[in-house]
PDB file of N, CA and C in Angstrom:
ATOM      1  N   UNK A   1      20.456  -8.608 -10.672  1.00  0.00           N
ATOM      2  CA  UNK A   1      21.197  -9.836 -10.593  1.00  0.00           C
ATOM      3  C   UNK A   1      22.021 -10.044 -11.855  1.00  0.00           C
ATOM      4  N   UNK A   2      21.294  -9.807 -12.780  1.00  0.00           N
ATOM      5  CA  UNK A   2      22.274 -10.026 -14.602  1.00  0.00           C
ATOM      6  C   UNK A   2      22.773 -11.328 -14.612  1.00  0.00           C
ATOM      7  N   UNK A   3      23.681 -11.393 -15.306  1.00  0.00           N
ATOM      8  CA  UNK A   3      24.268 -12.820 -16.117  1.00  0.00           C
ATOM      9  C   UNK A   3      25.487 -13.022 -14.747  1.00  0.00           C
ATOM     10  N   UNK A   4      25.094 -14.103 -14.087  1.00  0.00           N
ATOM     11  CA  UNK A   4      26.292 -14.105 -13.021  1.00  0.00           C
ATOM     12  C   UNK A   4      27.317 -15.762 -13.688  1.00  0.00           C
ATOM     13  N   UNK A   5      26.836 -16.780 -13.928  1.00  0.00           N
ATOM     14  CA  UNK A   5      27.230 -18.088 -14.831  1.00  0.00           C
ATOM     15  C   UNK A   5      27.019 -18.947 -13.763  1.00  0.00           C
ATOM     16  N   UNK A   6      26.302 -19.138 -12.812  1.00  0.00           N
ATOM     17  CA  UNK A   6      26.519 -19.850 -11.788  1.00  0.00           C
ATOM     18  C   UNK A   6      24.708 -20.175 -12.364  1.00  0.00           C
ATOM     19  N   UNK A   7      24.530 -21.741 -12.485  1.00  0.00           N
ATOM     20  CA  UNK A   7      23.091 -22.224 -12.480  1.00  0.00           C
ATOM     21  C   UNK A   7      22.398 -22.006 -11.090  1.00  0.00           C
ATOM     22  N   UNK A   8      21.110 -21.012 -11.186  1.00  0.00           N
ATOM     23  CA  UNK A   8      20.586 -21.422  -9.564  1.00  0.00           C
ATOM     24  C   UNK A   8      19.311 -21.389  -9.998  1.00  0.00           C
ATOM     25  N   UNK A   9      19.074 -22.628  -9.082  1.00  0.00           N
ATOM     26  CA  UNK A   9      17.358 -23.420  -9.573  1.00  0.00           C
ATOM     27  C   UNK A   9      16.944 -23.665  -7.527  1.00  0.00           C
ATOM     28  N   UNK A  10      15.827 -24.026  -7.784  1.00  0.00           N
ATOM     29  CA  UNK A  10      15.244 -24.107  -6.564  1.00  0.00           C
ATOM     30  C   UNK A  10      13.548 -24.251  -6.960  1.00  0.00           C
ATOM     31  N   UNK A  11      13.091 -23.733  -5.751  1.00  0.00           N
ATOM     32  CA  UNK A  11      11.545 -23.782  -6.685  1.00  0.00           C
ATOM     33  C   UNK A  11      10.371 -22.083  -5.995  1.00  0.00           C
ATOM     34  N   UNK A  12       9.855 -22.189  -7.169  1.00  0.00           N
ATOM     35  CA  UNK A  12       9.046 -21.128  -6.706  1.00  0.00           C
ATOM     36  C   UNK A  12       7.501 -21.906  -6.647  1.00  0.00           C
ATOM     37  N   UNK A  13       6.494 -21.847  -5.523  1.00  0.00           N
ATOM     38  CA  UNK A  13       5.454 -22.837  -4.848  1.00  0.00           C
ATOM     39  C   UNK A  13       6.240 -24.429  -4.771  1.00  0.00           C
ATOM     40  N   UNK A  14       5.308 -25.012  -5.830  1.00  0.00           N
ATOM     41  CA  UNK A  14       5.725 -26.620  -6.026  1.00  0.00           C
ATOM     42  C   UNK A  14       6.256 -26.791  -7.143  1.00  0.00           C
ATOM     43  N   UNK A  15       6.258 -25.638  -7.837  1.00  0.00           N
ATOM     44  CA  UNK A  15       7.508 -25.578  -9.280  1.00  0.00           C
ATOM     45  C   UNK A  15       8.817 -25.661  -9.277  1.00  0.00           C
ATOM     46  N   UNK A  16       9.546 -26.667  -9.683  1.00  0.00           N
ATOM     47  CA  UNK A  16      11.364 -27.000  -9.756  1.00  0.00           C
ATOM     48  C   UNK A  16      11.380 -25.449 -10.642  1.00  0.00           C
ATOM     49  N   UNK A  17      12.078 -24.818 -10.296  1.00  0.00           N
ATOM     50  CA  UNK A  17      12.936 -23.695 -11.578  1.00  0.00           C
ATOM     51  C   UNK A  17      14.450 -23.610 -11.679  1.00  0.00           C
ATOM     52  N   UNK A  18      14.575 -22.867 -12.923  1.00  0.00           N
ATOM     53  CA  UNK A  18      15.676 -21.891 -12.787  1.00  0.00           C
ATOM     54  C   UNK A  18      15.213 -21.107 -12.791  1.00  0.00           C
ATOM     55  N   UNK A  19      15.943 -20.299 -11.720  1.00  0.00           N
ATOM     56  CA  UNK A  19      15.645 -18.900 -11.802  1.00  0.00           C
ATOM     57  C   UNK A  19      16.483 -17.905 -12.659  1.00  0.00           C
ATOM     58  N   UNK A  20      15.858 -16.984 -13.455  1.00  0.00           N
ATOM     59  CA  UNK A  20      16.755 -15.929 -14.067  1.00  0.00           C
ATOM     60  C   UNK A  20      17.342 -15.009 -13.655  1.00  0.00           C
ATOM     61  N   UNK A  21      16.226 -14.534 -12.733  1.00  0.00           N
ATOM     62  CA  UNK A  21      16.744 -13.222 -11.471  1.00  0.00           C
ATOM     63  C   UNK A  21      15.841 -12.815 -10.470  1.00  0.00           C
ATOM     64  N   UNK A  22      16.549 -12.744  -9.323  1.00  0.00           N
ATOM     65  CA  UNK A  22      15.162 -12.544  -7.806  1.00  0.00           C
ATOM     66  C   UNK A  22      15.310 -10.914  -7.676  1.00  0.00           C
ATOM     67  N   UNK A  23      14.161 -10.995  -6.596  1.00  0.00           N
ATOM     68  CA  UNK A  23      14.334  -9.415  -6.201  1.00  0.00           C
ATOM     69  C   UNK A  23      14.452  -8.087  -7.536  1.00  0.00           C
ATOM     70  N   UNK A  24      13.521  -8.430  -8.128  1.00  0.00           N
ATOM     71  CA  UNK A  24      14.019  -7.249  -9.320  1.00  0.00           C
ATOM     72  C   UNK A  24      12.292  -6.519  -9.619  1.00  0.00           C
ATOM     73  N   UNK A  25      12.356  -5.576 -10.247  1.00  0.00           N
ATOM     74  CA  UNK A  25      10.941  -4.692 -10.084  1.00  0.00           C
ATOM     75  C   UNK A  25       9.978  -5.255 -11.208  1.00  0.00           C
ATOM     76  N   UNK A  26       8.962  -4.495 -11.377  1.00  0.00           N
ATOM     77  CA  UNK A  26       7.888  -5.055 -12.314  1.00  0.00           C
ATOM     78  C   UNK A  26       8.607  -4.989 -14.153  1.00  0.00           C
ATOM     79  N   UNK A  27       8.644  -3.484 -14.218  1.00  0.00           N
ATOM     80  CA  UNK A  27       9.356  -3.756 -15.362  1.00  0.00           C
ATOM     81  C   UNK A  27      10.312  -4.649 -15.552  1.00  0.00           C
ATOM     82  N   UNK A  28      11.519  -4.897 -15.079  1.00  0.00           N
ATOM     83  CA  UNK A  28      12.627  -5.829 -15.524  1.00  0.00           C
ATOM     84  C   UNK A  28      11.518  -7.573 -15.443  1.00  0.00           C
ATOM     85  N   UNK A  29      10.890  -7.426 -14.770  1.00  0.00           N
ATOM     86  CA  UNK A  29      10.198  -8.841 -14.498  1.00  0.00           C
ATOM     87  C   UNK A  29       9.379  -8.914 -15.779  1.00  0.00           C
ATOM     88  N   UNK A  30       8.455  -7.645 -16.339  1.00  0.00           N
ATOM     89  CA  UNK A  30       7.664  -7.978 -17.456  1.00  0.00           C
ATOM     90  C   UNK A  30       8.352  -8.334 -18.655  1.00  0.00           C
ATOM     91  N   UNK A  31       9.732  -7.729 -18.579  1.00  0.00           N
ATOM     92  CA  UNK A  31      11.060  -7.461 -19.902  1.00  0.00           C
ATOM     93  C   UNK A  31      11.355  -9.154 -19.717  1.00  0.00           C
ATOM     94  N   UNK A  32      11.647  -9.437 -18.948  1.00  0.00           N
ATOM     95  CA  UNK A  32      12.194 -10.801 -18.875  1.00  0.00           C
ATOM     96  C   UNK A  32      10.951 -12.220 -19.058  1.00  0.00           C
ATOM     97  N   UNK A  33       9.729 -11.985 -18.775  1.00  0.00           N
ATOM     98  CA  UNK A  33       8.362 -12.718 -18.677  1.00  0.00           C
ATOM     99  C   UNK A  33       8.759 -12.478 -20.079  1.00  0.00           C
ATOM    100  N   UNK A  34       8.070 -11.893 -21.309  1.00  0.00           N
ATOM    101  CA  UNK A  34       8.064 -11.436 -22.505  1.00  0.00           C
ATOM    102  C   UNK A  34       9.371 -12.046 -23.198  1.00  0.00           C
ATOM    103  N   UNK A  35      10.320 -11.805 -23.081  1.00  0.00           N
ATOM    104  CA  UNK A  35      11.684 -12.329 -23.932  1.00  0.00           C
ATOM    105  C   UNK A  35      11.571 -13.905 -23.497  1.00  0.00           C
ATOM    106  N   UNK A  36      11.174 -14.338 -22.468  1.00  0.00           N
ATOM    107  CA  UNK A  36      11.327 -15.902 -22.428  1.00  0.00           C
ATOM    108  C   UNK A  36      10.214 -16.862 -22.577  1.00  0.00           C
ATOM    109  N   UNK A  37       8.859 -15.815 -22.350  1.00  0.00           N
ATOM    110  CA  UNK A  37       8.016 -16.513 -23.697  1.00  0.00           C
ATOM    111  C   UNK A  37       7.816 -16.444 -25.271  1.00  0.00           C
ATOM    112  N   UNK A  38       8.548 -15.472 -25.720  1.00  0.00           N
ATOM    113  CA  UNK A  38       8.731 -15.478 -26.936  1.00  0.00           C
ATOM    114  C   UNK A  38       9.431 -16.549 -27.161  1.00  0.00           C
ATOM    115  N   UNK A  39      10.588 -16.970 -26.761  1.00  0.00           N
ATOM    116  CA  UNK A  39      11.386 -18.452 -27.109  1.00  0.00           C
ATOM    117  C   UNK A  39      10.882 -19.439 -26.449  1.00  0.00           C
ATOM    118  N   UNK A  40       9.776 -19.622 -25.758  1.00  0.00           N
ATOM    119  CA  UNK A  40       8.977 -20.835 -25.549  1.00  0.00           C
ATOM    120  C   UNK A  40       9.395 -21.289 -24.478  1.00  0.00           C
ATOM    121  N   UNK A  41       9.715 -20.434 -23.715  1.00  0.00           N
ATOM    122  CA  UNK A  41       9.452 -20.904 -21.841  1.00  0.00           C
ATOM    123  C   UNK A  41       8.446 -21.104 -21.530  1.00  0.00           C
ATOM    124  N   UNK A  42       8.192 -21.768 -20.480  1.00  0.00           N
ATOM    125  CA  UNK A  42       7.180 -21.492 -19.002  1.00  0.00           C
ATOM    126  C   UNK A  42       7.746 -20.820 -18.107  1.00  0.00           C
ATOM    127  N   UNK A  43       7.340 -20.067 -17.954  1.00  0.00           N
ATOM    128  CA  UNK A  43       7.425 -18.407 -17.063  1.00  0.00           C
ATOM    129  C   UNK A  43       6.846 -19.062 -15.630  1.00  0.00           C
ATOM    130  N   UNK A  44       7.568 -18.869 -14.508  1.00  0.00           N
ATOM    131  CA  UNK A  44       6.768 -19.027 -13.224  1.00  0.00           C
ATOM    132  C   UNK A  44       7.074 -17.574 -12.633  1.00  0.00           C
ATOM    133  N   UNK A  45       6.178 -16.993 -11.956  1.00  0.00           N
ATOM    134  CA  UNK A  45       6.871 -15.510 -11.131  1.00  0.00           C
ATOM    135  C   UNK A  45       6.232 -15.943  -9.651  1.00  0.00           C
ATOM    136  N   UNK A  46       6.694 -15.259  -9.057  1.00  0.00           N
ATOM    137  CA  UNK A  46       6.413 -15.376  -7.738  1.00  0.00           C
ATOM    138  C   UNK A  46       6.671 -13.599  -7.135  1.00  0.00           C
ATOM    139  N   UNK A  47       5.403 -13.083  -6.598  1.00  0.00           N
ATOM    140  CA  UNK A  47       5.868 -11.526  -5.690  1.00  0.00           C
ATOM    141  C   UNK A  47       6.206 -12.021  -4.212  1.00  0.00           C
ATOM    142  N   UNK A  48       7.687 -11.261  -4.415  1.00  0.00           N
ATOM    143  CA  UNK A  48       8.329 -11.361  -2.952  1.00  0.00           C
ATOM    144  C   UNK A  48       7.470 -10.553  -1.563  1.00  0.00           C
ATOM    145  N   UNK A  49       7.766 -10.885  -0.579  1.00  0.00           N
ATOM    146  CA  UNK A  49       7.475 -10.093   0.525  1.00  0.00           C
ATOM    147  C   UNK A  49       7.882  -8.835   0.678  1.00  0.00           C
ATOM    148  N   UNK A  50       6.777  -7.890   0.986  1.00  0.00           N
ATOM    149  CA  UNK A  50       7.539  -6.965   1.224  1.00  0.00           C
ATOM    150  C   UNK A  50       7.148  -6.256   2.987  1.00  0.00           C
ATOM    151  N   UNK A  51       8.217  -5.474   3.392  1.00  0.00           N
ATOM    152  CA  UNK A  51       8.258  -5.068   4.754  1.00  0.00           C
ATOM    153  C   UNK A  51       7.469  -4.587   5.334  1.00  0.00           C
ATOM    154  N   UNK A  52       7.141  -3.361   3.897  1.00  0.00           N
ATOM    155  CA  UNK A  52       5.559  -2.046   4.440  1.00  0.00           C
ATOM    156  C   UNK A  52       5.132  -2.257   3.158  1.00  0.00           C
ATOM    157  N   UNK A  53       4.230  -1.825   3.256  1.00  0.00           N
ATOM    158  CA  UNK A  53       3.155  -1.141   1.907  1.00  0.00           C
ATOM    159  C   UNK A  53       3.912   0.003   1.659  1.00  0.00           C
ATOM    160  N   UNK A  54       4.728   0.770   1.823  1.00  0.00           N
ATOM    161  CA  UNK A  54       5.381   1.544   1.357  1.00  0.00           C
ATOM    162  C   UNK A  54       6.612   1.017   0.529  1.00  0.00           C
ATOM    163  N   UNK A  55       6.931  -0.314   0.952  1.00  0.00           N
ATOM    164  CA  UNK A  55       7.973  -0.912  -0.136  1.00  0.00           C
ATOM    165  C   UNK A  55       7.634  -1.286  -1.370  1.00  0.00           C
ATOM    166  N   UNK A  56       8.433  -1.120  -2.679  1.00  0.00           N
ATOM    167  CA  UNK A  56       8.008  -1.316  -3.984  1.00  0.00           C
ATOM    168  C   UNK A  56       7.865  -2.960  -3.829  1.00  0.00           C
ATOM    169  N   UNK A  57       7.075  -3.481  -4.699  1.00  0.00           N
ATOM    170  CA  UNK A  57       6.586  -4.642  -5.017  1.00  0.00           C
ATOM    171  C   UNK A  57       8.007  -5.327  -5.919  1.00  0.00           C
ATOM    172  N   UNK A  58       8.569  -6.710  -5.198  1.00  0.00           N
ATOM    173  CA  UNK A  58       9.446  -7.039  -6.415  1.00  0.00           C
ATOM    174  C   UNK A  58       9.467  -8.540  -6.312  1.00  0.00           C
ATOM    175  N   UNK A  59       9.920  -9.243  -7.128  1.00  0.00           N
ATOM    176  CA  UNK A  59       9.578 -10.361  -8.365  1.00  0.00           C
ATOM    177  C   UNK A  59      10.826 -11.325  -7.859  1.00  0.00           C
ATOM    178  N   UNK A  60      10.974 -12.222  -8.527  1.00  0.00           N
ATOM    179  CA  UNK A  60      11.111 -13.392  -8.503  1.00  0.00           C
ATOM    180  C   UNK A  60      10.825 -14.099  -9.372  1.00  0.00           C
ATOM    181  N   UNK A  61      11.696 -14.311 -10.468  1.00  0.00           N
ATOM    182  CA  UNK A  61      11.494 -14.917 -11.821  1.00  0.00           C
ATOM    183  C   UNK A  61      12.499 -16.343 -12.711  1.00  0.00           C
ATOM    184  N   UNK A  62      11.121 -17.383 -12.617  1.00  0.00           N
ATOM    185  CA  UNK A  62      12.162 -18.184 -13.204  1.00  0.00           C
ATOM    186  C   UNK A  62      11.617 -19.107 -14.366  1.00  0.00           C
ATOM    187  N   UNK A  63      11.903 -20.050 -14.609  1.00  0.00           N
ATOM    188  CA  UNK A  63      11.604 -21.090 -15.630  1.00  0.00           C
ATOM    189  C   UNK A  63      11.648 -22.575 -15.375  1.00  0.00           C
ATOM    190  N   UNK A  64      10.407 -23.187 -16.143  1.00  0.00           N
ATOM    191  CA  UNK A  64      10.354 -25.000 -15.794  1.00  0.00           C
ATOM    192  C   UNK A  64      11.421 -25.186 -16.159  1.00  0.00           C
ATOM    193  N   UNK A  65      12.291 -25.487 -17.006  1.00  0.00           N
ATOM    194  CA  UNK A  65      13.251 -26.059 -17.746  1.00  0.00           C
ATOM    195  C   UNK A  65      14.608 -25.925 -17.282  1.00  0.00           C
ATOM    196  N   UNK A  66      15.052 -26.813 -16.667  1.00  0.00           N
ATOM    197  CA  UNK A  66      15.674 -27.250 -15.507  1.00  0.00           C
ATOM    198  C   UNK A  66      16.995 -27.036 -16.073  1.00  0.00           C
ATOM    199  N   UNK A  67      17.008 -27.349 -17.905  1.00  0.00           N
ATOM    200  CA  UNK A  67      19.162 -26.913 -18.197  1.00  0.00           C
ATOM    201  C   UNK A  67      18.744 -25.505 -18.692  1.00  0.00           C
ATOM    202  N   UNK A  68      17.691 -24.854 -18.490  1.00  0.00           N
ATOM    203  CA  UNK A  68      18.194 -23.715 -19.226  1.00  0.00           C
ATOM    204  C   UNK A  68      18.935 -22.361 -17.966  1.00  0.00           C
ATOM    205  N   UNK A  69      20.389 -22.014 -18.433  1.00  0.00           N
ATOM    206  CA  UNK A  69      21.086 -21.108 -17.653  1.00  0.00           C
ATOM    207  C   UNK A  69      21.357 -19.983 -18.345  1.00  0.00           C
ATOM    208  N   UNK A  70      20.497 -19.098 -17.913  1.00  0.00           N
ATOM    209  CA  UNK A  70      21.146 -17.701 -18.646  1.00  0.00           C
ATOM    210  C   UNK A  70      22.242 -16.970 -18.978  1.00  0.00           C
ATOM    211  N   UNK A  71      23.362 -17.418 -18.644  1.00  0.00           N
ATOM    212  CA  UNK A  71      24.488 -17.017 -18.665  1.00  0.00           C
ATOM    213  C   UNK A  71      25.025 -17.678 -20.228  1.00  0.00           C
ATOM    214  N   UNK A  72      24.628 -19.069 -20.201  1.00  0.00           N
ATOM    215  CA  UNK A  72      25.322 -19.966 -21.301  1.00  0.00           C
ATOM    216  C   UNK A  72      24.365 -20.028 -22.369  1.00  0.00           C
ATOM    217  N   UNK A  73      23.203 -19.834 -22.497  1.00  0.00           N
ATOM    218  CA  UNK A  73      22.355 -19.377 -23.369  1.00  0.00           C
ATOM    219  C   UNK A  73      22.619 -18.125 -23.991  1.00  0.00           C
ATOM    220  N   UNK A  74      23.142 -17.162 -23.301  1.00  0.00           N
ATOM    221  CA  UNK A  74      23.193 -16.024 -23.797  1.00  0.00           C
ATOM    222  C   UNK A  74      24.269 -15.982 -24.792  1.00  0.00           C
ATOM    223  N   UNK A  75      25.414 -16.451 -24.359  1.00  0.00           N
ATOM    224  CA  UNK A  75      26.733 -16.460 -24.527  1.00  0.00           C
ATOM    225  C   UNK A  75      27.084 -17.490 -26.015  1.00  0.00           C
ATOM    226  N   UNK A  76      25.868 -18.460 -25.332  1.00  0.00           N
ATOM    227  CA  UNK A  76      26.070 -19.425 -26.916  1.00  0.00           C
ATOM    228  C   UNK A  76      25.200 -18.941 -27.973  1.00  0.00           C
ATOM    229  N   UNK A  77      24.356 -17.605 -27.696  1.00  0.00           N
ATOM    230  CA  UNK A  77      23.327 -17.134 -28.657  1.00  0.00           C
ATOM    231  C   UNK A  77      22.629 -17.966 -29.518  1.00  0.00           C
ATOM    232  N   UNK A  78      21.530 -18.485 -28.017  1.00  0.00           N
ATOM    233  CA  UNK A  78      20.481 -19.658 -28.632  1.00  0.00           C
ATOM    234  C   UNK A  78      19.409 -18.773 -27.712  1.00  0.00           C
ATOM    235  N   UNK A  79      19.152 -17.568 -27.349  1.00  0.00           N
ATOM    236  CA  UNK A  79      17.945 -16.839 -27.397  1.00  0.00           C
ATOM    237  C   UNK A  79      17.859 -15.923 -28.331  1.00  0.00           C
ATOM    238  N   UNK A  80      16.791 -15.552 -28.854  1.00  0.00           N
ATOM    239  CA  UNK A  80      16.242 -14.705 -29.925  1.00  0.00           C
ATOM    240  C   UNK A  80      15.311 -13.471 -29.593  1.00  0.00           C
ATOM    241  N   UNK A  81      15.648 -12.056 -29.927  1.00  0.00           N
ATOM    242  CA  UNK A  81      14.956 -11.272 -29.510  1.00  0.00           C
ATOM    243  C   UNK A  81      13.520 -11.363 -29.251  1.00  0.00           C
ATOM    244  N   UNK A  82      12.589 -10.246 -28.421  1.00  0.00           N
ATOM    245  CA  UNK A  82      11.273 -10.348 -28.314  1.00  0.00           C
ATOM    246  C   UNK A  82      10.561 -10.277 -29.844  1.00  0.00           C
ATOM    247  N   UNK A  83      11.420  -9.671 -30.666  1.00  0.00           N
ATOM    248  CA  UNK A  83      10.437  -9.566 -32.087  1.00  0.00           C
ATOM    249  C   UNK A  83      11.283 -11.200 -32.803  1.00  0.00           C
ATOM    250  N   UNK A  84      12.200 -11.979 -32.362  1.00  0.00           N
ATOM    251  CA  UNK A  84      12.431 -12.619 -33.312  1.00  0.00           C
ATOM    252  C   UNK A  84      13.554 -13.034 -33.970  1.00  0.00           C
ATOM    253  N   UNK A  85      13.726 -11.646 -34.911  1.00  0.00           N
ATOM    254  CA  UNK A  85      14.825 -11.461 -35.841  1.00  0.00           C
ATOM    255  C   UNK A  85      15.999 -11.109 -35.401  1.00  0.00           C
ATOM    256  N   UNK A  86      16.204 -10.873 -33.945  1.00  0.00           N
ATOM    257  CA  UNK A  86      17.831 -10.581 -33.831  1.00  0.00           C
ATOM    258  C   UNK A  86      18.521 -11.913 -32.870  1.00  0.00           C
ATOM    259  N   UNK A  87      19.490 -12.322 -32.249  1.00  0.00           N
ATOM    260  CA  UNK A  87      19.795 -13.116 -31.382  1.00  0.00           C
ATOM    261  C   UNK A  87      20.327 -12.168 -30.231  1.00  0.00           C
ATOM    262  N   UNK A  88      19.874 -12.531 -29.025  1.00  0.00           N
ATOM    263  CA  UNK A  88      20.099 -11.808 -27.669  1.00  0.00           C
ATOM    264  C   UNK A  88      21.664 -11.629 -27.080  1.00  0.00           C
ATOM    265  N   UNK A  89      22.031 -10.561 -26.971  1.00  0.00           N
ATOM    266  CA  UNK A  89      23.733 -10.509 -26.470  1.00  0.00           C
ATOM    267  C   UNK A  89      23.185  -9.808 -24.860  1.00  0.00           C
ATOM    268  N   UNK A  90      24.427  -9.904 -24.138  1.00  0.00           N
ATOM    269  CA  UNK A  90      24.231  -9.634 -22.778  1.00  0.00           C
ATOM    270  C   UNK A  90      23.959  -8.282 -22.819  1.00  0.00           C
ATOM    271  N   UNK A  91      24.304  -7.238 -23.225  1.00  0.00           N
ATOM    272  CA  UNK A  91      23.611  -5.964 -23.242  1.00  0.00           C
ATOM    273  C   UNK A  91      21.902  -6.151 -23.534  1.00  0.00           C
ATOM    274  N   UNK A  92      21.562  -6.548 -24.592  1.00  0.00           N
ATOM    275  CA  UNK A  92      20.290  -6.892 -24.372  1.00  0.00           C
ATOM    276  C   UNK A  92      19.560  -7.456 -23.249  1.00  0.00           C
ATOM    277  N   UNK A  93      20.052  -8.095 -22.851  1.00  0.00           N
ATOM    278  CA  UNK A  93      19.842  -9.180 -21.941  1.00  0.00           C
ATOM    279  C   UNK A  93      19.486  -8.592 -20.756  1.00  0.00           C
ATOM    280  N   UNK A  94      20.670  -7.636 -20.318  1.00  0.00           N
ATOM    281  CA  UNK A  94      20.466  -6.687 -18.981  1.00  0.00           C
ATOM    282  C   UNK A  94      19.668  -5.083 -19.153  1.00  0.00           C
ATOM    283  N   UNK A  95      19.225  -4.953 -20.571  1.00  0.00           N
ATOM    284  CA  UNK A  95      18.233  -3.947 -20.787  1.00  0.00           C
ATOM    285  C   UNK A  95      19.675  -2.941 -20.823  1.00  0.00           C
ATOM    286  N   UNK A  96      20.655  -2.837 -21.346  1.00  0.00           N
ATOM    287  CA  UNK A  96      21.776  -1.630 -21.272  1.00  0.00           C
ATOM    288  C   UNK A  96      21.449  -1.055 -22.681  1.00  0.00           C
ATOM    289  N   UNK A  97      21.160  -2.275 -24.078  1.00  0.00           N
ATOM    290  CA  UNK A  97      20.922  -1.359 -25.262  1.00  0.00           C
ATOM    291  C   UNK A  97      19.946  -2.287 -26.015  1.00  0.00           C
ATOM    292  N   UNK A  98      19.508  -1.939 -26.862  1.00  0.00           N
ATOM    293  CA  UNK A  98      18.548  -2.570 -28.053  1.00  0.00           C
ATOM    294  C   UNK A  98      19.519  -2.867 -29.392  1.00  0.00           C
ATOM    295  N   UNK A  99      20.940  -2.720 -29.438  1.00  0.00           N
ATOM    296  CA  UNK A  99      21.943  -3.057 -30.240  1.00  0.00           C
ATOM    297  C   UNK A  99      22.219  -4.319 -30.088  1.00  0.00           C
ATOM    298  N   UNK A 100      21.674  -5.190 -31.268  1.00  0.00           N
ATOM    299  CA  UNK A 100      21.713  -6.948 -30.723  1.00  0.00           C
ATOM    300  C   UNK A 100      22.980  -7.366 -31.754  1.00  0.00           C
ATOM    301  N   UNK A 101      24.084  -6.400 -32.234  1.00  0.00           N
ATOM    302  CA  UNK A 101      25.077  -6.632 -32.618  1.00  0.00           C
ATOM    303  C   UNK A 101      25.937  -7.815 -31.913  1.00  0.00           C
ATOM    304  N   UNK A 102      26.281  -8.917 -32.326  1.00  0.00           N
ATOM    305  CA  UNK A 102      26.371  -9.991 -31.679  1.00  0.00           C
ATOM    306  C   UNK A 102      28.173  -9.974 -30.966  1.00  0.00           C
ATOM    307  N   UNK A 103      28.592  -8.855 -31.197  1.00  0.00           N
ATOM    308  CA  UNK A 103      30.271  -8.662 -30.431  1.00  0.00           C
ATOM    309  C   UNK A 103      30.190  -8.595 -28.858  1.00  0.00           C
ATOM    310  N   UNK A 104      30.670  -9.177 -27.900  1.00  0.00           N
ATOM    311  CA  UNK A 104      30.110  -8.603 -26.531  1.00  0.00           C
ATOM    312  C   UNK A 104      31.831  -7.503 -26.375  1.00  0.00           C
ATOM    313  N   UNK A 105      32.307  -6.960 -27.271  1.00  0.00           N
ATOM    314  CA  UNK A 105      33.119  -5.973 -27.349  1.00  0.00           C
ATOM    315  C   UNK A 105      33.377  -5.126 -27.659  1.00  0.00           C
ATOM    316  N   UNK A 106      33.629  -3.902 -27.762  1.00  0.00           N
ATOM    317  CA  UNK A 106      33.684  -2.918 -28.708  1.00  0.00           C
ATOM    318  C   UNK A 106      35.170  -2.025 -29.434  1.00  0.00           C
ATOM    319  N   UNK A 107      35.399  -2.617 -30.214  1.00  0.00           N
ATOM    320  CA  UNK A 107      36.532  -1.790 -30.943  1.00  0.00           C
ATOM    321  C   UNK A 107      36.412  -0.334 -31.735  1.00  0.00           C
ATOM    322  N   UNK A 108      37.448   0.564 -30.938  1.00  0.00           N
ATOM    323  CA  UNK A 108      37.390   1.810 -30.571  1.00  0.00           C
ATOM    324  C   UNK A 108      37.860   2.250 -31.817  1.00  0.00           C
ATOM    325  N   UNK A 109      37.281   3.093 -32.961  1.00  0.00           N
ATOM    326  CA  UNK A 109      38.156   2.945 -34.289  1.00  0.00           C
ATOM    327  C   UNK A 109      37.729   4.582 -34.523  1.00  0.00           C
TER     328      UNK A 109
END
């Protein structure tokens, strides 16, 4: 799903959320559980349905906190890496690099 800018909240059980991203596998779900309790979320997950037991198991992940939107969080770099010390850019964000260089550009030199 990644950074789309569109807020989408709904609820997972009787929990109001935002959600960060549906349908996505265990890892990206544990990567994302982990980075948004480090900055002091409440984490709700929910496992989706699946068709067979032969289908991979996938997630459904969101948060109590009703203004937080991943897109504009990211962008205004008010999340902070899992260790802390860096601030989160959308490459981070979508697991593309561990380079938390805060340019979302790259000049070709």
């Amino acid at each position: 799903m990644g950074l789309g800018g569109k807020h989408l909240f709904g609820s997972i059980g009787d929990q109001r959320v935002t959600f960060l991203e549906k349908k996505i596998g265990e890892e990206r779900m544990k990567f994302l559980k982990t980075l948004m309790e480090a900055n002091g979320y409440e984490v709700i997950l929910q496992e989706d349905k699946r068709k067979s037991e032969e289908d991979p198991q996938l997630y459904t992940i969101g948060v109590t906190d009703m203004t937080f939107n991943p897109t504009t969080f990211v962008f205004q770099r008010r999340l902070k890496t899992i260790d802390g010390e860096h601030i989160v850019n959308q490459d981070y964000w979508n697991q593309i690099s561990e380079d938390t260089n805060p340019r979302y550009w790259k000049n070709s030199k």
